[in-house]
C-alpha atoms as a PDB file:
ATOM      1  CA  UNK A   1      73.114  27.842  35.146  1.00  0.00           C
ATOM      2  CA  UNK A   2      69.727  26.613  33.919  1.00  0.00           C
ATOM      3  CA  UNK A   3      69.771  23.441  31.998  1.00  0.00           C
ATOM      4  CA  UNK A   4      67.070  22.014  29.830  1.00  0.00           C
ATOM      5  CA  UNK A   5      66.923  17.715  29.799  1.00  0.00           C
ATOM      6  CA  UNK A   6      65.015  16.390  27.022  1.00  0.00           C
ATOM      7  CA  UNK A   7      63.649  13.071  26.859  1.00  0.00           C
ATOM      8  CA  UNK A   8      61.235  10.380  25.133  1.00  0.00           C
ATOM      9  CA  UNK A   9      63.320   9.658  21.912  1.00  0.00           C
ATOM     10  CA  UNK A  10      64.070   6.524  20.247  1.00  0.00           C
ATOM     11  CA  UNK A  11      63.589   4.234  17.302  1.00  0.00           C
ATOM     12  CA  UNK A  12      60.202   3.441  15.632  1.00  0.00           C
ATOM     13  CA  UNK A  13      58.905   2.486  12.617  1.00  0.00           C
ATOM     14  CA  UNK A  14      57.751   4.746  10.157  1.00  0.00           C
ATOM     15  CA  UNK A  15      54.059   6.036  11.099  1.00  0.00           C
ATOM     16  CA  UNK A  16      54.470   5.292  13.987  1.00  0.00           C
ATOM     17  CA  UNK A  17      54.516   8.342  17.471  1.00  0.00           C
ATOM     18  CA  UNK A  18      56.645   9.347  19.911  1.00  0.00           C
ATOM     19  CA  UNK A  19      56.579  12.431  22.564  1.00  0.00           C
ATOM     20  CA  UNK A  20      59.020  14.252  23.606  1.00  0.00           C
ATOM     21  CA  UNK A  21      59.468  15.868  27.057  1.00  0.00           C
ATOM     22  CA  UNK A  22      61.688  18.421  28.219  1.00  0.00           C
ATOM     23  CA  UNK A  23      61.806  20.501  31.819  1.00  0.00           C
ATOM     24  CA  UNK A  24      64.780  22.196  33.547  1.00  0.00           C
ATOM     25  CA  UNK A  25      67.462  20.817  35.426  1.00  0.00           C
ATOM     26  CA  UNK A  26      69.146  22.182  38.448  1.00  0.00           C
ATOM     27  CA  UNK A  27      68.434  25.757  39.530  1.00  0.00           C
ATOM     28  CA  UNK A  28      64.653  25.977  37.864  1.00  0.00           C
ATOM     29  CA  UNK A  29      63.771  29.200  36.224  1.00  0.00           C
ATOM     30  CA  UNK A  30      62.306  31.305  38.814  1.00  0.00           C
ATOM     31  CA  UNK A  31      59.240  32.074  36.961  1.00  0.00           C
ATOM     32  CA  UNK A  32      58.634  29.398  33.853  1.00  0.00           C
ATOM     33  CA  UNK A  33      55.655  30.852  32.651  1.00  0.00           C
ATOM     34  CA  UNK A  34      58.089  33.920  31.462  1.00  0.00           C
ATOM     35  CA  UNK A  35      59.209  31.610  28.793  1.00  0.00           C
ATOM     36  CA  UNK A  36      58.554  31.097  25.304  1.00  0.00           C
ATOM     37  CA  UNK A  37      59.573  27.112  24.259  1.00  0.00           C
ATOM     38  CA  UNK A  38      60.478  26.117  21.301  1.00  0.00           C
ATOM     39  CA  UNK A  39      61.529  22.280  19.761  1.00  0.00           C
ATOM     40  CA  UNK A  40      64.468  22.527  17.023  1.00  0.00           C
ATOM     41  CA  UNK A  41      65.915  19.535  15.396  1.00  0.00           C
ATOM     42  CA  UNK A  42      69.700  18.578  14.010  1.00  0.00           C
ATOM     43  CA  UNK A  43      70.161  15.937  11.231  1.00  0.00           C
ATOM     44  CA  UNK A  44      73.569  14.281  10.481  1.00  0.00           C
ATOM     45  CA  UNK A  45      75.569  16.999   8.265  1.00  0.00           C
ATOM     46  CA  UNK A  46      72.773  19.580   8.444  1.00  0.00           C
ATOM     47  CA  UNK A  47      71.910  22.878  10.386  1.00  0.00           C
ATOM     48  CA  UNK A  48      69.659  22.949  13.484  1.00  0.00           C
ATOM     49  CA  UNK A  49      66.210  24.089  12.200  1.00  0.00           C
ATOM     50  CA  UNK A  50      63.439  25.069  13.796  1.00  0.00           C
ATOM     51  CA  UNK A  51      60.429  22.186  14.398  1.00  0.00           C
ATOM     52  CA  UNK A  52      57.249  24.290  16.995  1.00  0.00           C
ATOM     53  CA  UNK A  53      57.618  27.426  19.581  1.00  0.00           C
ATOM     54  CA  UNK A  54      54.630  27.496  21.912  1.00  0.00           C
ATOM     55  CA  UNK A  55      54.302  31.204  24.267  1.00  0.00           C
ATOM     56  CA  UNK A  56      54.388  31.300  27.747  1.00  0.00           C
ATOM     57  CA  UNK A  57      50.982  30.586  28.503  1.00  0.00           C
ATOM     58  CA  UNK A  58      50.353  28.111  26.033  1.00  0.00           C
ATOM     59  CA  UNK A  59      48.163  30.201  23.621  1.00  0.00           C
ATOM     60  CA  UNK A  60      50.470  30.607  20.763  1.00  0.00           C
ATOM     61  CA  UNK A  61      51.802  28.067  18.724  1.00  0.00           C
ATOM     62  CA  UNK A  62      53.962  27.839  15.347  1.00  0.00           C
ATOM     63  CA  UNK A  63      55.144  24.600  13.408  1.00  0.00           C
ATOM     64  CA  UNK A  64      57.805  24.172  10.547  1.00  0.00           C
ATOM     65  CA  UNK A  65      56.059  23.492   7.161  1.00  0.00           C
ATOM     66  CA  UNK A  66      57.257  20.074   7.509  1.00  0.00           C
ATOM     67  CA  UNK A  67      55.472  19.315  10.825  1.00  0.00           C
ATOM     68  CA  UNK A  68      51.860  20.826  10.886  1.00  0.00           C
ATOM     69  CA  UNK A  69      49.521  18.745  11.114  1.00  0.00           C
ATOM     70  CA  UNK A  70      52.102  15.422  12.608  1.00  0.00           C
ATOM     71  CA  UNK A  71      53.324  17.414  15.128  1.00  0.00           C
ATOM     72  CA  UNK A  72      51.562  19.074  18.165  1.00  0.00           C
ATOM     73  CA  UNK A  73      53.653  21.253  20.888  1.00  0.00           C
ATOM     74  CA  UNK A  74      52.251  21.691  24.030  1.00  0.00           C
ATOM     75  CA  UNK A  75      53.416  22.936  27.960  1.00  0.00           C
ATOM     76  CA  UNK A  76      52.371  22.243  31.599  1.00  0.00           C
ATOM     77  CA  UNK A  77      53.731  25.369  33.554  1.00  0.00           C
ATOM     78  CA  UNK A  78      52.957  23.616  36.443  1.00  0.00           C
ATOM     79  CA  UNK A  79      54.781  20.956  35.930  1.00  0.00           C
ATOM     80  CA  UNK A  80      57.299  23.173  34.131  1.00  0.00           C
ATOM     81  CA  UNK A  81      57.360  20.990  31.353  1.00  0.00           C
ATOM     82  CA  UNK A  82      57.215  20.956  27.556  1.00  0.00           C
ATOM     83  CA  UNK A  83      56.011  18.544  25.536  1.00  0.00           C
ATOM     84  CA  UNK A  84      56.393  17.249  21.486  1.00  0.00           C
ATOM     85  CA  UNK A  85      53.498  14.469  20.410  1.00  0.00           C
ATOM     86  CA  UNK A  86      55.476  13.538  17.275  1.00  0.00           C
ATOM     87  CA  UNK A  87      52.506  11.555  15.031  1.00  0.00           C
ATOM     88  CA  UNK A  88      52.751   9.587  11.501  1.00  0.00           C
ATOM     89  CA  UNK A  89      56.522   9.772  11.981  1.00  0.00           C
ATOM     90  CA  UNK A  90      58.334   9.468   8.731  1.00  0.00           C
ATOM     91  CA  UNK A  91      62.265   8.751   7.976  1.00  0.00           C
ATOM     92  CA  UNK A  92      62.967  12.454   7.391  1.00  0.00           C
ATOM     93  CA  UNK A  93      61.845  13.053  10.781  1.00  0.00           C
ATOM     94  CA  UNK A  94      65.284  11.194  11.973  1.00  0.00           C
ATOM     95  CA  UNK A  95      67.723  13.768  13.851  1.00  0.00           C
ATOM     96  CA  UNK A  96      68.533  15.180  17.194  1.00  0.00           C
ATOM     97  CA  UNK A  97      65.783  17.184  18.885  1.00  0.00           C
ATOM     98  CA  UNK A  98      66.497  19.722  21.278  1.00  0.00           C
ATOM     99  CA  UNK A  99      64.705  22.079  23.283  1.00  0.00           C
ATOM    100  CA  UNK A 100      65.223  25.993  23.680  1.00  0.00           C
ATOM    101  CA  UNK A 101      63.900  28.451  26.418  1.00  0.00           C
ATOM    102  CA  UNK A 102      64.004  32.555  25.563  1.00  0.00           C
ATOM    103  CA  UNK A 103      62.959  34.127  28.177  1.00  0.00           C
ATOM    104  CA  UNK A 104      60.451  37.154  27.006  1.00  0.00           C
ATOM    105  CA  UNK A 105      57.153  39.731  28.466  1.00  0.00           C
ATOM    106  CA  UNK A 106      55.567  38.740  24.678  1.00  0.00           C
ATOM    107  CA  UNK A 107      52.999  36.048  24.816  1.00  0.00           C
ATOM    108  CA  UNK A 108      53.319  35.508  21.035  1.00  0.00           C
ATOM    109  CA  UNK A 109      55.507  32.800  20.240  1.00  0.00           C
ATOM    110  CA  UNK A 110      56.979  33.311  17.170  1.00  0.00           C
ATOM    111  CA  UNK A 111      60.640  32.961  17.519  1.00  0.00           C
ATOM    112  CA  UNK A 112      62.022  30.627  14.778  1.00  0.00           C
ATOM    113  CA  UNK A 113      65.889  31.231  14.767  1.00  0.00           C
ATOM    114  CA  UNK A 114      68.616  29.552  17.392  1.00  0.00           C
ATOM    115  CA  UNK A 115      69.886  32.881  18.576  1.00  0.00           C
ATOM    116  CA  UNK A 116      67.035  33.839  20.043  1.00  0.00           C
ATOM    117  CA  UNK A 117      66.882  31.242  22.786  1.00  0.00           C
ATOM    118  CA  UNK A 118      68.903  31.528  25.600  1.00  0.00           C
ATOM    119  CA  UNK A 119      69.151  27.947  26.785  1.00  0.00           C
ATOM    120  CA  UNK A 120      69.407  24.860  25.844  1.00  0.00           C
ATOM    121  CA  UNK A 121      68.963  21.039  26.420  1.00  0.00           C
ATOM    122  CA  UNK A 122      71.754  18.516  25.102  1.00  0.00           C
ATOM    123  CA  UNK A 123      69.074  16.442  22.839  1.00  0.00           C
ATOM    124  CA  UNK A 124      67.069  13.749  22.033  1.00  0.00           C
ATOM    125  CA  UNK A 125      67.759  10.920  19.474  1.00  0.00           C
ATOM    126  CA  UNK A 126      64.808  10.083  17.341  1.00  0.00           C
ATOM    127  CA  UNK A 127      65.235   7.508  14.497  1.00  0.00           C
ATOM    128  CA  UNK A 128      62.546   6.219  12.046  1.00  0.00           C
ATOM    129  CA  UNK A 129      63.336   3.436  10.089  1.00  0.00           C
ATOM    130  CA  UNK A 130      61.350   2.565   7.010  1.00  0.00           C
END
């Protein structure tokens, strides 16, 4: 069983960056550069939404609405690692982020709902105060 481990969350101040890693755990996936990524997020009493995907070679990327331009995704396949630079962070930004692997043969990237990843990490916390 392939598990994702998340990392680089905490509390800042409002404007202020943070960036996120994630890379497997335990049995690796045998090829990682078969993988679309993808960052989702999980406020307190809401549903797990969708924040970036980024395609198995790194060459396309999507953002929520509320991210583009803040937010940049971004992946080291040799390092089998994806990454979140979270920039001008802003209160509403506050929830759990978690990252999602779907393995796929398309090197587009735009997969934007929770059922179509296949695993996932346990989390992040990120909180910005005002």
């Amino acid at each position: 069983q392939v598990q994702l481990v998340e990392s680089g969350g905490g509390l800042v101040q409002a404007g202020g960056s943070l960036r996120l890693s994630c890379a497997p755990s335990g049995r690796t996936f045998s090829r990682y550069s078969s993988y679309a990524m993808g960052w989702f997020r999980q406020a307190p009493g809401k549903e797990r939404e969708f924040v970036a995907t980024i395609g198995r070679s790194g060459g396309s990327l999507h953002y929520a609405d509320s991210v583009k331009g803040r937010f940049t995704i971004s992946r080291d396949n040799a390092k089998n690692t994806v990454y979140l630079q979270m920039n001008n962070l802003k209160p509403e930004d506050t929830a759990l982020y978690y990252c999602a692997a779907r393995e796929t043969s398309y090197p587009g990237s735009d997969y934007y709902a929770v059922y179509e990843y296949h695993y996932w990490g346990q989390g992040t916390q990120v909180t910005v105060s005002s």
